[in-house]
Protein backbone atom coordinates (compact mmCIF):
# COMPACT_ATOMS: atom_id res chain seq x y z
CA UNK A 1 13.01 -45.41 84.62
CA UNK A 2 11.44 -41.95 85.34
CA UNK A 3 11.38 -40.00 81.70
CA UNK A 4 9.98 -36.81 80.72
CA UNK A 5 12.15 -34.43 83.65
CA UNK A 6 10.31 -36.60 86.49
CA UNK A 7 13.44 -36.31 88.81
CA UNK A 8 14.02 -33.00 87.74
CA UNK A 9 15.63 -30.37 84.94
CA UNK A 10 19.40 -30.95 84.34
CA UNK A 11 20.81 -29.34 87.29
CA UNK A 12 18.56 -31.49 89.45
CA UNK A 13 19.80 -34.47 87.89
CA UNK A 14 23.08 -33.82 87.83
CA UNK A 15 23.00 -32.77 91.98
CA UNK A 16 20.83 -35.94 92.18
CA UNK A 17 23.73 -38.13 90.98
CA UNK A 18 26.27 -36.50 92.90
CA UNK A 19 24.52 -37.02 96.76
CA UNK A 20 23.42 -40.55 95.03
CA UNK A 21 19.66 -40.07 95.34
CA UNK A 22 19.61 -40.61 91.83
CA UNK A 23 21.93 -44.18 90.82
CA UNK A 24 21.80 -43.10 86.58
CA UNK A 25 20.94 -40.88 84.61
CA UNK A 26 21.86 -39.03 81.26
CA UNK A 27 22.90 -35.11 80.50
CA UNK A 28 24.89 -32.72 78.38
CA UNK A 29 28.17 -32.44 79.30
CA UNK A 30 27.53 -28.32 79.66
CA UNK A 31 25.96 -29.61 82.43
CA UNK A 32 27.87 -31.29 84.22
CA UNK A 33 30.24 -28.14 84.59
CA UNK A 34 27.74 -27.77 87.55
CA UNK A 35 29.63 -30.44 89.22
CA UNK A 36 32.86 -30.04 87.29
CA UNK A 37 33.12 -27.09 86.00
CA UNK A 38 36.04 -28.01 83.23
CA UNK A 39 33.59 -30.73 81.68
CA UNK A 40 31.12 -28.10 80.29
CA UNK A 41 34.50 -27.34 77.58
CA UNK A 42 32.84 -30.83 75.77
CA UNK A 43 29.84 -28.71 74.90
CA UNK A 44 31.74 -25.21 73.41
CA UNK A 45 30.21 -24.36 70.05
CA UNK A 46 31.89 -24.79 66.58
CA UNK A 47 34.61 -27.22 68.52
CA UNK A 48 34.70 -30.60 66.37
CA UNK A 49 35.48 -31.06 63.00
CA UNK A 50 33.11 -33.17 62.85
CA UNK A 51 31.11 -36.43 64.63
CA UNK A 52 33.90 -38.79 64.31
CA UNK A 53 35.65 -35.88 65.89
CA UNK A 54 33.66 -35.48 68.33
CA UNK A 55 33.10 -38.85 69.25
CA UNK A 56 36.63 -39.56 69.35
CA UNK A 57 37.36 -36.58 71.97
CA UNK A 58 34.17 -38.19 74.29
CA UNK A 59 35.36 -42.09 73.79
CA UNK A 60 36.06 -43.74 77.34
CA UNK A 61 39.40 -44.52 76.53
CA UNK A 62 40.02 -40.60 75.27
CA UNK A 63 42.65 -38.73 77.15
CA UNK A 64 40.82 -36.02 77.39
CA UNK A 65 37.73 -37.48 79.05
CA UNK A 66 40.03 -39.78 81.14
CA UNK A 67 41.28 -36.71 82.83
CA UNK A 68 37.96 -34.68 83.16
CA UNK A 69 36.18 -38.04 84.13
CA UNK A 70 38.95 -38.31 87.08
CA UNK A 71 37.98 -34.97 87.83
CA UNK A 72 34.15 -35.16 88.02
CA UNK A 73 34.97 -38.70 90.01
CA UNK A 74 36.97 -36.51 92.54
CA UNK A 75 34.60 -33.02 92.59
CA UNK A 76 31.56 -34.99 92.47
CA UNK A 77 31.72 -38.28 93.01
CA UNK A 78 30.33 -38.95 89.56
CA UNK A 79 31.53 -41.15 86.97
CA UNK A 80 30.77 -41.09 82.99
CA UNK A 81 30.05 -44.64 81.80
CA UNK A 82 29.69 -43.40 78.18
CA UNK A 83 28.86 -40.70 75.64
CA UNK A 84 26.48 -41.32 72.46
CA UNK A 85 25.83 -38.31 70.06
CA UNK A 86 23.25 -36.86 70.48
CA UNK A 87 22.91 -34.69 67.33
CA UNK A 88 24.19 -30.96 65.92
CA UNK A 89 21.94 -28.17 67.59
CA UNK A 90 20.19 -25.81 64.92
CA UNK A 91 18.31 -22.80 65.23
CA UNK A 92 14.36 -22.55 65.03
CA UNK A 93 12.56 -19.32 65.17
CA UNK A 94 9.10 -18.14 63.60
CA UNK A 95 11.20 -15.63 61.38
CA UNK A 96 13.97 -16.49 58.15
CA UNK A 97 17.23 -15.80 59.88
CA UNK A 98 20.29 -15.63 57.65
CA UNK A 99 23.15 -14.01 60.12
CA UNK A 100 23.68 -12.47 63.47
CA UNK A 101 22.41 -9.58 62.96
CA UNK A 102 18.83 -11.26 62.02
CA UNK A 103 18.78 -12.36 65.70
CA UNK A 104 19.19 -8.93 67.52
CA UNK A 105 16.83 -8.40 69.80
CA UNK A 106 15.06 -11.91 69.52
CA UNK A 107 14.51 -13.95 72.46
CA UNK A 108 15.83 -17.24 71.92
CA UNK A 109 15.82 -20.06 74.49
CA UNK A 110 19.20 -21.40 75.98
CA UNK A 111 20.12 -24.15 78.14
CA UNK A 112 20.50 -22.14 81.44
CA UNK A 113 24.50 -23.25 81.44
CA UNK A 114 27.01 -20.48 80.46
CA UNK A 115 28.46 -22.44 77.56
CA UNK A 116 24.69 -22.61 75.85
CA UNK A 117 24.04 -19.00 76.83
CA UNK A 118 27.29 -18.19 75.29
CA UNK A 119 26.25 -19.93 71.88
CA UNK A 120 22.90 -17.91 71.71
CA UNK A 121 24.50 -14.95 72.77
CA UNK A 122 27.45 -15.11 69.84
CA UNK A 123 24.58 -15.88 67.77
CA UNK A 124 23.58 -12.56 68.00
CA UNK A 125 20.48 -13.06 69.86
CA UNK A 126 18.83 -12.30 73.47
CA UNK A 127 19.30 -16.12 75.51
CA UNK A 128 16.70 -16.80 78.04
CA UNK A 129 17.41 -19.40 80.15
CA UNK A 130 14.45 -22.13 80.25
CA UNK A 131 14.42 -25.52 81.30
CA UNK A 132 13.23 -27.74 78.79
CA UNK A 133 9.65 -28.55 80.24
CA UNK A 134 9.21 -24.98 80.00
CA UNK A 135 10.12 -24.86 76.25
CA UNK A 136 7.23 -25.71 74.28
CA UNK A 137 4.85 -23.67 77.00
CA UNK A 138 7.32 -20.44 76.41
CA UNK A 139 7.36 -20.73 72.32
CA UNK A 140 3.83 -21.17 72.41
CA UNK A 141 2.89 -18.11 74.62
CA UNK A 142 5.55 -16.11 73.27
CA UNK A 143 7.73 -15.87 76.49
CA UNK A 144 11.19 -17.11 73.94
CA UNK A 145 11.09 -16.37 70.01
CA UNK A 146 12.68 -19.70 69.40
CA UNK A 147 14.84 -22.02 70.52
CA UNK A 148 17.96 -24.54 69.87
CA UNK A 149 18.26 -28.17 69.86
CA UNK A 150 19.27 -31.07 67.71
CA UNK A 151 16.41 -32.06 64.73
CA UNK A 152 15.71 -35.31 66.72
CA UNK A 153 14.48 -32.66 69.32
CA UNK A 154 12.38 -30.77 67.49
CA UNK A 155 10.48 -33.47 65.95
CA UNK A 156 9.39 -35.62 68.76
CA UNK A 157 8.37 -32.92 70.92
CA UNK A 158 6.66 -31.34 67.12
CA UNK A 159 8.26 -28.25 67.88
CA UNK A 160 7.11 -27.77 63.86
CA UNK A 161 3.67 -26.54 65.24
CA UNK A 162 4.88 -23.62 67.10
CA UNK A 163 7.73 -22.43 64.95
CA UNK A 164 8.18 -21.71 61.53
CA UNK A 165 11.52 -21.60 60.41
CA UNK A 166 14.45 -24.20 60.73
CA UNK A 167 18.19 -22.67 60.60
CA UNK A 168 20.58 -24.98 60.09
CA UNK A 169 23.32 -23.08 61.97
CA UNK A 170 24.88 -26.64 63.38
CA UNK A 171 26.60 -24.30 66.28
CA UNK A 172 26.82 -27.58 68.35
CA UNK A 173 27.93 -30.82 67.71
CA UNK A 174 26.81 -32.84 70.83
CA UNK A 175 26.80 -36.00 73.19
CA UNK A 176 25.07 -37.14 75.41
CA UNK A 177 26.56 -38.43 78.44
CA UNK A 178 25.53 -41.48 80.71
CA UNK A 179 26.42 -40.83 84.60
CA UNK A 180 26.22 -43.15 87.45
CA UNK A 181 26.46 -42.49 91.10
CA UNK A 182 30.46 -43.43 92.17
CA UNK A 183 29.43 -45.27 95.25
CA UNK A 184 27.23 -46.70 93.94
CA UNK A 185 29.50 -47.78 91.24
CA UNK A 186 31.82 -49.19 93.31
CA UNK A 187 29.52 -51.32 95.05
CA UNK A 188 29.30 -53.61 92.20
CA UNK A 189 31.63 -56.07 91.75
CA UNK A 190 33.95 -56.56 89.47
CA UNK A 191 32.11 -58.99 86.86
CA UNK A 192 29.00 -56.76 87.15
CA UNK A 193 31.33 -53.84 86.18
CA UNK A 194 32.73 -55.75 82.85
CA UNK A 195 29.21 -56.56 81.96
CA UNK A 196 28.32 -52.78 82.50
CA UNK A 197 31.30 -51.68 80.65
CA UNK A 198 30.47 -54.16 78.02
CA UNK A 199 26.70 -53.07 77.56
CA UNK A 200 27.69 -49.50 77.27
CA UNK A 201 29.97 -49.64 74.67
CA UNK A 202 27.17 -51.78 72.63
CA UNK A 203 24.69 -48.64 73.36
CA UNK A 204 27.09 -46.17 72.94
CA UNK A 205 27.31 -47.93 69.20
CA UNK A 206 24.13 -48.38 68.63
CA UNK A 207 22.50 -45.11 69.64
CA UNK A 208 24.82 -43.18 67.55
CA UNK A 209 24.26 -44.81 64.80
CA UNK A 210 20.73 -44.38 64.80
CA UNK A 211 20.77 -41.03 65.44
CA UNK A 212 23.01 -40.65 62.74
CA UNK A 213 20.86 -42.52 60.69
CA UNK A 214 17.44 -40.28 61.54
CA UNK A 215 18.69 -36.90 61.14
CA UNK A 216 18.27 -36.88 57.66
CA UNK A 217 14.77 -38.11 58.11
CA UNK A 218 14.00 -35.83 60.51
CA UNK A 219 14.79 -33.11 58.51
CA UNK A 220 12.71 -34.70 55.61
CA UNK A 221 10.27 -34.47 58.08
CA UNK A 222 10.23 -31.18 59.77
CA UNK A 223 9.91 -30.00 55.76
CA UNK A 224 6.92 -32.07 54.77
CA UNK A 225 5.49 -30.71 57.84
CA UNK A 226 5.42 -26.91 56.43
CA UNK A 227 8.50 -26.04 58.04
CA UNK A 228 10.92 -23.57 56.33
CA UNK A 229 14.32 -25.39 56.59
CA UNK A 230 17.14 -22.05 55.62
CA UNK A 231 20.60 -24.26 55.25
CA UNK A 232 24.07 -22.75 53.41
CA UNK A 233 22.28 -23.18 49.73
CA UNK A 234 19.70 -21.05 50.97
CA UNK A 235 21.88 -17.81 51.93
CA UNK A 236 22.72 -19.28 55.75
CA UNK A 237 26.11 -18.02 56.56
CA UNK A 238 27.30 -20.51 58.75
CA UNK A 239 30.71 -18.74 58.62
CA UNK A 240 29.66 -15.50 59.90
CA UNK A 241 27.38 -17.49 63.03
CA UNK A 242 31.00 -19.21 63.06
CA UNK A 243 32.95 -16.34 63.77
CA UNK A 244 30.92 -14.33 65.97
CA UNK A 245 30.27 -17.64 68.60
CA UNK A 246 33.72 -18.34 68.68
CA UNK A 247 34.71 -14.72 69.20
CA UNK A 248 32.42 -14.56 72.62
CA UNK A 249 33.78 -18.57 73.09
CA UNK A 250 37.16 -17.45 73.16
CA UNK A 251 36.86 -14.39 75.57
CA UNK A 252 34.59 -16.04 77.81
CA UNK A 253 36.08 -19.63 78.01
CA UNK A 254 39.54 -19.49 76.86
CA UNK A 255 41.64 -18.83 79.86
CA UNK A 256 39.27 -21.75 81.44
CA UNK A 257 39.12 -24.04 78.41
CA UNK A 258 42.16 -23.14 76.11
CA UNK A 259 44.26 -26.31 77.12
CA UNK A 260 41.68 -28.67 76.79
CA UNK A 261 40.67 -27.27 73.75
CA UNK A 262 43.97 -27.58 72.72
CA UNK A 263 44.17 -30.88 73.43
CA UNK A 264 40.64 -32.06 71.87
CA UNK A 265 41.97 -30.29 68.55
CA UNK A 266 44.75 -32.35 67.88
CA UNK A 267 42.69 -35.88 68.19
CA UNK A 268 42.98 -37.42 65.10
């Protein structure tokens, strides 16, 4: 196991997969539009309803990700062995912001993917593309105003030290996904496979449903910490972050995306 970006940032890991110097690894789905570009629709903001929702569209045995895994297999030679969520992504910044127009002209941090640069961007703000490494580095010299990321994110890398303010904007809804190498894949047999199939559908259980379980506590956290958490009771407008991202979502990704958004919206 090499944590911590050893092997690389996400692009690195995704390529790594692909030519098979790398057998495993995890990433966002956004991505893995590097290798497939129709995957990164997983990661569009405001998209679910909500986790079940989510979780539902990303399940192995999901339509949708039956056809866009066949397509990374085929692009890529990558395979998804399972999704876990990962968390909603909120908004930190060492400012109170309330709407969109709080966030012009502030540098925020995005994934450097278009679908996370689109989210920022329909946020109202400035994205600058860092790796994560970078982040803390960049928010601590002033290089990015703030940054997005689930609360699980924030707390173990105590983001809480170099940002003030916590906006719970929930603009993604997100999984992780778990990737293997398809050679590499296929050269295990077929009771190694079941028993790989069978341990991933254990983790993809259980590491949902911890997550699920700590967000609460991590936001418990990030507030007895000193942090200013601004959520819809405190004058966040989730509607009006809602409208803008999905405005920019629509004209950047819809021609792209539209059937597969479609098709994610009518999982029940």
């Amino acid at each position: 196991m090499f944590p911590s970006s050893q092997l690389g940032q996400l692009r690195e890991l995704a390529e790594g997969v692909s030519t098979g110097v790398i057998a495993l690894a995890h990433n966002t789905a956004g991505a893995m539009g590097a290798l497939h570009p129709r995957f990164a629709a997983f990661d569009t903001p405001y998209l679910y309803r909500d986790v079940e929702h989510l979780m539902a569209a990303m399940a192995s045995d999901s339509p949708v990700m039956q056809e866009l895994n066949a397509g990374l297999i085929e692009a890529a030679g990558v395979r998804v062995l399972y999704a876990y969520y990962f968390g909603t992504r909120n908004l930190t910044a060492n400012r109170a912001v309330t709407t969109p127009e709080d966030l012009s002209g502030v540098r925020i941090r995005a994934i450097p993917f278009p679908i996370y640069m689109a989210a920022v961007e329909g946020m109202g703000a400035v994205p600058v593309p860092v790796d994560w490494a970078e982040v803390p580095t960049a928010l601590a010299t002033g290089v990015v105003d703030g940054q997005e990321n689930p609360l699980n994110v924030v707390v173990s890398h105590n983001l809480q030290d170099v940002q003030s303010h916590l906006m719970l904007t929930t603009h993604i809804t997100a999984a992780q996904v778990i990737i293997i190498n398809e050679d590499a894949w296929q050269a295990l047999g077929e009771e190694q496979q079941a028993q790989v199939r069978a341990a991933a559908e254990q983790v993809h259980e259980r590491a949902s449903a911890a997550l699920l379980e700590a967000e609460e506590g991590d936001l418990q956290t990030l507030r007895d910490a000193g942090m200013t958490a601004i959520g819809p009771e405190d004058g966040q407008d989730v509607e009006t972050f809602r409208t803008s991202v999905n405005a920019l979502a629509q004209t950047r990704f819809a021609e792209q995306f539209g059937t597969l958004y479609e098709q994610i919206d009518a999982i029940r």
